[in-house]
N, C-alpha and C. Protein backbone atom coordinates (compact mmCIF):
# COMPACT_ATOMS: atom_id res chain seq x y z
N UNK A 1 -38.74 53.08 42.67
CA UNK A 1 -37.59 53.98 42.71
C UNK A 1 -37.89 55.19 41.83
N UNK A 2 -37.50 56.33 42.27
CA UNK A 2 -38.18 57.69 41.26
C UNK A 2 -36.81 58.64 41.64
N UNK A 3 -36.29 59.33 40.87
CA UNK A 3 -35.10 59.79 40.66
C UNK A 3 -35.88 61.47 40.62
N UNK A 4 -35.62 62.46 40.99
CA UNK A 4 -36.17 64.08 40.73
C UNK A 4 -35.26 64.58 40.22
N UNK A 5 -35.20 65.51 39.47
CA UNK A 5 -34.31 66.16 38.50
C UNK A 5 -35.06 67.80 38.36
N UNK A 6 -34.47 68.43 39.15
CA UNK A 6 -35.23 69.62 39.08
C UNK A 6 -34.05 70.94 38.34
N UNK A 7 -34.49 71.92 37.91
CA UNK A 7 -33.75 72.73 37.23
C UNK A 7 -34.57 74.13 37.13
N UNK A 8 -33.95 75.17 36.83
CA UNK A 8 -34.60 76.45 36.36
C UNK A 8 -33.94 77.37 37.51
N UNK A 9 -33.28 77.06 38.21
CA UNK A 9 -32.90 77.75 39.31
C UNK A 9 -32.14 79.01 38.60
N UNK A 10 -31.66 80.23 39.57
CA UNK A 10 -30.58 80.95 38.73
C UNK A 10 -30.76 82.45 40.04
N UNK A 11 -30.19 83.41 39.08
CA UNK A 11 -30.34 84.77 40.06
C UNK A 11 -30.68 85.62 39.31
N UNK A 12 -31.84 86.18 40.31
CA UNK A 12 -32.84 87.05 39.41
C UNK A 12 -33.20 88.08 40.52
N UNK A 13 -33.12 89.03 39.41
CA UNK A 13 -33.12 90.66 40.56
C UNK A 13 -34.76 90.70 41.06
N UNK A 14 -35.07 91.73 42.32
CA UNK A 14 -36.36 91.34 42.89
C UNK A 14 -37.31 91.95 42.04
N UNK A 15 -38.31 91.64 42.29
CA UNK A 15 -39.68 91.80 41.10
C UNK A 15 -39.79 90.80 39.99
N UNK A 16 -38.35 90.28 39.70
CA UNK A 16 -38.97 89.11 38.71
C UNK A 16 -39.12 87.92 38.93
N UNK A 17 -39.24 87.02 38.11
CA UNK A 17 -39.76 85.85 38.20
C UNK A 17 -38.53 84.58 37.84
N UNK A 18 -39.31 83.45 38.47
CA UNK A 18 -38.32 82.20 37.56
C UNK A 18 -39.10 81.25 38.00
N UNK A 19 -38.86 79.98 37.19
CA UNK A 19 -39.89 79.04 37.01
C UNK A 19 -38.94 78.02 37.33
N UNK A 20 -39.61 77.00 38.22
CA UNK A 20 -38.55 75.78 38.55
C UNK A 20 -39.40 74.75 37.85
N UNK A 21 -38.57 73.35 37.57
CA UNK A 21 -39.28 72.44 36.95
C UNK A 21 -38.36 70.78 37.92
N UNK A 22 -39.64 70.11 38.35
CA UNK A 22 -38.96 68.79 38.61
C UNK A 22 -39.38 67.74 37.64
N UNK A 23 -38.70 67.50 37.10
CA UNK A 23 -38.97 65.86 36.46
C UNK A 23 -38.80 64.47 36.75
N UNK A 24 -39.94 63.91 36.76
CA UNK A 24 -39.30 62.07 37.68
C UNK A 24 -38.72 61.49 36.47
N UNK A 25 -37.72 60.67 36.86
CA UNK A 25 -37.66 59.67 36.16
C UNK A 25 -37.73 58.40 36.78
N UNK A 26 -38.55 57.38 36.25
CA UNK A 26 -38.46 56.06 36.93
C UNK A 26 -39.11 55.27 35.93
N UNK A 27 -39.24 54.33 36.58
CA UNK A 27 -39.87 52.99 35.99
C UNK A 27 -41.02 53.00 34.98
N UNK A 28 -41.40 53.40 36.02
CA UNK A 28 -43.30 53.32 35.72
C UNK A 28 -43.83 54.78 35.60
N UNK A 29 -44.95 54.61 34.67
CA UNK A 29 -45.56 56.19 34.59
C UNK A 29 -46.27 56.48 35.37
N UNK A 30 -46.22 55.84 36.62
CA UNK A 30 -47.54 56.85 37.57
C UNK A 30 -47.30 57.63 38.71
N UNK A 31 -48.36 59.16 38.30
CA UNK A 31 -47.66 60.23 38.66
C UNK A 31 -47.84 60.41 40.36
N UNK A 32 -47.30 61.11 41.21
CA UNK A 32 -46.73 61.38 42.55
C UNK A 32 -47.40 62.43 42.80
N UNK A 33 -47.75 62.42 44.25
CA UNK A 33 -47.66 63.88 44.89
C UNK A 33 -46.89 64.23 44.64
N UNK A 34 -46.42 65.55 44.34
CA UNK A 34 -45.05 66.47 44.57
C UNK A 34 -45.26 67.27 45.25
N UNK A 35 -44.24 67.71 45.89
CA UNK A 35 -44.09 68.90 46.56
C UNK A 35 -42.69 69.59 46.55
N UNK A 36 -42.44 71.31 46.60
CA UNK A 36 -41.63 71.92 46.65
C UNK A 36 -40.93 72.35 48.09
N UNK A 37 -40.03 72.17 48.65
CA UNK A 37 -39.60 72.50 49.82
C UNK A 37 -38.18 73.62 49.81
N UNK A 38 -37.86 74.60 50.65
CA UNK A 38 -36.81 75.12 50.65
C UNK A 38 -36.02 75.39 51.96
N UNK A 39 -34.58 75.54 51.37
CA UNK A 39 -33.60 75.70 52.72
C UNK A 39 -32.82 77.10 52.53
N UNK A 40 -32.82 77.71 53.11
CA UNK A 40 -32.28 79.07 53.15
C UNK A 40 -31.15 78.74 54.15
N UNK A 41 -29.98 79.19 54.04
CA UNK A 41 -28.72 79.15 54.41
C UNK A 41 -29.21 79.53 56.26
N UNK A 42 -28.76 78.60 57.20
CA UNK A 42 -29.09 78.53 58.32
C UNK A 42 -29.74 78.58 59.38
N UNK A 43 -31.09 78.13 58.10
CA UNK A 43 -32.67 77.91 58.47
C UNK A 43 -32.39 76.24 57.87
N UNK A 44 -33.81 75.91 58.71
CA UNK A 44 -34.21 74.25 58.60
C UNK A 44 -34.98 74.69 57.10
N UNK A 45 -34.93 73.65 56.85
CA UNK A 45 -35.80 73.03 55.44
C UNK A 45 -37.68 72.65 55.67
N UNK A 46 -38.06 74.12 55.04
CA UNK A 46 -39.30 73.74 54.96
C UNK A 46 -40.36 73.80 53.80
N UNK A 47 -41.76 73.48 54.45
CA UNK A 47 -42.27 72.99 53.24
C UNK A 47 -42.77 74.65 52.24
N UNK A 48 -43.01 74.32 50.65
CA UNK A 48 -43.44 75.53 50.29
C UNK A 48 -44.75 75.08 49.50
N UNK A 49 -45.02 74.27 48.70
CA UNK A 49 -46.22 74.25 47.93
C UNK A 49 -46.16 72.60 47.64
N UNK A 50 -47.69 72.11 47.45
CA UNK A 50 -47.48 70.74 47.11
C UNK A 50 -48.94 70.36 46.06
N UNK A 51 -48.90 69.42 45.34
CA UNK A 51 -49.83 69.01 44.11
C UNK A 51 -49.98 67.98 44.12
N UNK A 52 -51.21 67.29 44.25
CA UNK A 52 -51.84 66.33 44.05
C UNK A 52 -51.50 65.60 42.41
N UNK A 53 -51.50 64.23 42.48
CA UNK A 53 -51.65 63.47 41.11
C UNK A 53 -51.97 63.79 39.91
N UNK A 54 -52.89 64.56 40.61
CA UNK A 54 -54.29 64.69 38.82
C UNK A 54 -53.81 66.41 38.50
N UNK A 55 -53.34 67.33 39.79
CA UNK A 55 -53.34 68.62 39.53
C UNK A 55 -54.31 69.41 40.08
N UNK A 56 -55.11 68.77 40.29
CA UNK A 56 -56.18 69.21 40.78
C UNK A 56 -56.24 69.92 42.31
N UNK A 57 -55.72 69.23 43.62
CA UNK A 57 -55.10 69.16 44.71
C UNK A 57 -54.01 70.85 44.88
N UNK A 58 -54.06 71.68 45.56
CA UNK A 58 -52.87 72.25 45.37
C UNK A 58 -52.55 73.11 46.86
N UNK A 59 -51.88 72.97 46.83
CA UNK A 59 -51.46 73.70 48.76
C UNK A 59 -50.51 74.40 48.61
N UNK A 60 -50.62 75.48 49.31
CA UNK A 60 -49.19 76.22 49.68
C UNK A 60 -48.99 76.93 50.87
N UNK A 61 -47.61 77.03 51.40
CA UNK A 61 -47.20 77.57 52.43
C UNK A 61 -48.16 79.18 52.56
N UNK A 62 -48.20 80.03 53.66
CA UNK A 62 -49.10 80.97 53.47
C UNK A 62 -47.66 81.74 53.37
N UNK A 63 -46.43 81.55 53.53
CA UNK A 63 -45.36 82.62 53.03
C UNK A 63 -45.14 82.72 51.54
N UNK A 64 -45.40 81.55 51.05
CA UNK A 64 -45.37 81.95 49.04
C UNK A 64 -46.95 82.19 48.41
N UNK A 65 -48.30 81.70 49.11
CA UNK A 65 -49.28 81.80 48.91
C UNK A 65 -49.65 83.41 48.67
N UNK A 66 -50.46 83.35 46.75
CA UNK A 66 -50.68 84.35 46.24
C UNK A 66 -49.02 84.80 45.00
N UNK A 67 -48.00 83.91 45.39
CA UNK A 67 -46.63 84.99 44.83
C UNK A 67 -45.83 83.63 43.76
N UNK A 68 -46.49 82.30 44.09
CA UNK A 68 -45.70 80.91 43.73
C UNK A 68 -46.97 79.79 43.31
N UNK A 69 -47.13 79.63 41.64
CA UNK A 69 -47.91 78.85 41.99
C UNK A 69 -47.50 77.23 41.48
N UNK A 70 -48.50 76.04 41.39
CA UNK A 70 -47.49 75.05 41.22
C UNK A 70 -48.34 74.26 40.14
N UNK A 71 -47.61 73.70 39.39
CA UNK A 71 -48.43 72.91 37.96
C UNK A 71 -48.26 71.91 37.76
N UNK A 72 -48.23 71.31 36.96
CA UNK A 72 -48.19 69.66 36.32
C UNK A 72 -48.47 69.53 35.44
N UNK A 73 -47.59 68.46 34.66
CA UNK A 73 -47.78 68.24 33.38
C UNK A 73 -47.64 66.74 33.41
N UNK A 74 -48.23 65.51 33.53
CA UNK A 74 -48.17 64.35 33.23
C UNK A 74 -47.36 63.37 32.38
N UNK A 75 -47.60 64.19 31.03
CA UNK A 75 -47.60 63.66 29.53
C UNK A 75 -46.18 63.67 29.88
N UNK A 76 -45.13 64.88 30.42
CA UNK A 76 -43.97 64.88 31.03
C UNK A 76 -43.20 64.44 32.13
N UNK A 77 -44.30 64.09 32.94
CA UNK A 77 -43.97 63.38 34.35
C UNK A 77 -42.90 64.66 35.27
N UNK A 78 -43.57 65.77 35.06
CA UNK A 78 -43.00 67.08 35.41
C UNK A 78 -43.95 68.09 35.88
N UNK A 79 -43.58 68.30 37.23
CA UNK A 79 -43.95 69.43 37.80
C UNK A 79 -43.19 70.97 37.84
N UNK A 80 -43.77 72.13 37.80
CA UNK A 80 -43.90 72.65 37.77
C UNK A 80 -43.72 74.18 38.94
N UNK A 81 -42.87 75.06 39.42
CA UNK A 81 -43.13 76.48 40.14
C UNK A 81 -43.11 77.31 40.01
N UNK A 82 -43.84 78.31 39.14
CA UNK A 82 -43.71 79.54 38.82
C UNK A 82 -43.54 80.56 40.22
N UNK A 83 -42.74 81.24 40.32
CA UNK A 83 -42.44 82.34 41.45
C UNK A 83 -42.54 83.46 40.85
N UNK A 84 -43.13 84.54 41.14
CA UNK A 84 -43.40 86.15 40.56
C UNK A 84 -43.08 86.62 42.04
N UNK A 85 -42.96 88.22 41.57
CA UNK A 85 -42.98 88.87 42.33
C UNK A 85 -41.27 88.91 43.55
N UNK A 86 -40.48 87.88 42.84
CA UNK A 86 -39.57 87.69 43.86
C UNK A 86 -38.81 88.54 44.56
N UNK A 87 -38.68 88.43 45.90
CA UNK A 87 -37.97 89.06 47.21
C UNK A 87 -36.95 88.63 47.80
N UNK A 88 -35.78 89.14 48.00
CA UNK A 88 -34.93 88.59 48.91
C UNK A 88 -35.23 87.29 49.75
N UNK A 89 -36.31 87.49 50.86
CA UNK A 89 -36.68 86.39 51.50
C UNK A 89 -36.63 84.95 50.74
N UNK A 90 -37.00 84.65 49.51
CA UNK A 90 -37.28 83.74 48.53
C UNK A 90 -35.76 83.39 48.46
N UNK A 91 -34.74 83.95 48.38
CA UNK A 91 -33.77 83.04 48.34
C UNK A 91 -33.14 81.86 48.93
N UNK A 92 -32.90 80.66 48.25
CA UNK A 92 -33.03 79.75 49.48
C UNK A 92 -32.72 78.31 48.22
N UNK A 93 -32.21 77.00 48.09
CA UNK A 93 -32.52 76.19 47.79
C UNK A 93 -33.16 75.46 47.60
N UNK A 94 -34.08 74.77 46.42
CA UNK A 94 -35.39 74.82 46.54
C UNK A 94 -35.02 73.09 46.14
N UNK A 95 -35.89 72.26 46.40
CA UNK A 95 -35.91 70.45 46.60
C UNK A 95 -37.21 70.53 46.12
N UNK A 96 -37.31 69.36 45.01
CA UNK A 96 -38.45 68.48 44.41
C UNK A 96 -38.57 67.57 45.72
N UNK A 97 -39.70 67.14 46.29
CA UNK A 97 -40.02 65.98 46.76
C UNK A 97 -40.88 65.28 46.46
N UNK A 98 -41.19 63.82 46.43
CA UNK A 98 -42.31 62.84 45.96
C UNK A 98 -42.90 62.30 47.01
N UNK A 99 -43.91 61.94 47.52
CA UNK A 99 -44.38 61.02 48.11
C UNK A 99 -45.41 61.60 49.59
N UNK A 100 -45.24 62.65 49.57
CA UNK A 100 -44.86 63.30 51.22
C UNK A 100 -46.76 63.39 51.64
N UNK A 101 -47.20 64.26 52.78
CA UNK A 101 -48.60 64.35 52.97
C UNK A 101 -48.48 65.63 53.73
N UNK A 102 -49.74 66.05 53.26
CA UNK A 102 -49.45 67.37 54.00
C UNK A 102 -48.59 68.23 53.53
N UNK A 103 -48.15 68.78 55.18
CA UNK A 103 -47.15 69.63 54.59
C UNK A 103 -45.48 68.69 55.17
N UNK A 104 -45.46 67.59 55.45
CA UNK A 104 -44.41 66.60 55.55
C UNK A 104 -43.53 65.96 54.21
N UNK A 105 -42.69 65.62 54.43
CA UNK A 105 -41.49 65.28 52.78
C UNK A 105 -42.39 63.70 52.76
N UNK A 106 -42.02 63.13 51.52
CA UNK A 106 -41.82 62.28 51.59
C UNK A 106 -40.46 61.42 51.35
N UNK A 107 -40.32 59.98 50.84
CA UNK A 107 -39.28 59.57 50.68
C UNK A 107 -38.23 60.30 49.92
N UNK A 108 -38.92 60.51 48.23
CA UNK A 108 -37.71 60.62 47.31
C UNK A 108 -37.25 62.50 46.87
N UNK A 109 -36.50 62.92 47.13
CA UNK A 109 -35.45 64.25 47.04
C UNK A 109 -35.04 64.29 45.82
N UNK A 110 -35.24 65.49 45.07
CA UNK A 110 -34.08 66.01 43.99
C UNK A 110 -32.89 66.17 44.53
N UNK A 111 -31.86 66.79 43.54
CA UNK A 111 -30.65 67.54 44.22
C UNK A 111 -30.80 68.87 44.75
N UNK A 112 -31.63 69.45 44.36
CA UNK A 112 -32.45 71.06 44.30
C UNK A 112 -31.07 71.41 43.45
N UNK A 113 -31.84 72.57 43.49
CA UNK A 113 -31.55 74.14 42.44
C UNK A 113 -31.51 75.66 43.23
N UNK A 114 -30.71 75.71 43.26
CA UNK A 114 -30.51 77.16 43.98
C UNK A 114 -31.33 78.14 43.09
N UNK A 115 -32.07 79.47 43.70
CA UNK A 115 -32.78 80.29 43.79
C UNK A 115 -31.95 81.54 44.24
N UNK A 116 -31.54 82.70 43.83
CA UNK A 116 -30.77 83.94 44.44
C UNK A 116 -31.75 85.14 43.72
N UNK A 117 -32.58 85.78 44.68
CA UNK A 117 -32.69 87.18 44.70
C UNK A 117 -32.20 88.58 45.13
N UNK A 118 -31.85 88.75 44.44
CA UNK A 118 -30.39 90.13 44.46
C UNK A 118 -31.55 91.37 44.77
N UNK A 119 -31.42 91.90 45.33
CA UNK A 119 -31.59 93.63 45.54
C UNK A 119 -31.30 94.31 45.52
């Protein structure tokens, strides 16, 4: 069972930045794929960037690729999204997911954190 707890969300005028953070909490310390996914108000939910275990691993959508990158921190059991450069388009609800392949979810969901870029 792994619980996501993601935060950092907020509204930020375009050109700047904001950093999202998911944290697991569960049982056991061993760490997950993660991945970041988003839903923009009357669009489907899709995928945006995802990280391998070690950190090492790292993928991203080619719409945030170059502008979003994604990190890990273990010792925290917390991942990591830095976003620069932000655009209108970027606004959207953004979901921690665990488990997933590819560019597919897996089982376990944060609540997400809303994201608003103002222009």
């Amino acid at each position: 069972q792994v619980q996501l707890v993601e935060s950092g969300g907020g509204l930020v005028q375009v050109g700047g930045s904001l950093k999202l953070s998911c944290q697991a909490i569960e049982r056991t310390s061993s760490p997950h794929i993660v991945g970041w996914f988003r839903q923009a108000p009357g669009s489907e939910r899709e995928f945006v960037a995802r990280i391998g275990w070690s950190g090492i691993s790292k993928y991203y959508s080619n719409a945030v690729k170059g502008r979003f990158t994604i990190s890990r921190d273990n010792a925290k059991n917390t991942v990591y999204l830095q976003m620069n450069s932000l655009i209108p388009e970027i606004t959207a609800v953004y979901y921690c997911n665990a488990d997933g392949q590819g560019t597919a979810p897996g089982y376990y969901w944060g609540q997400g954190t809303q994201v608003t870029v103002s222009s």
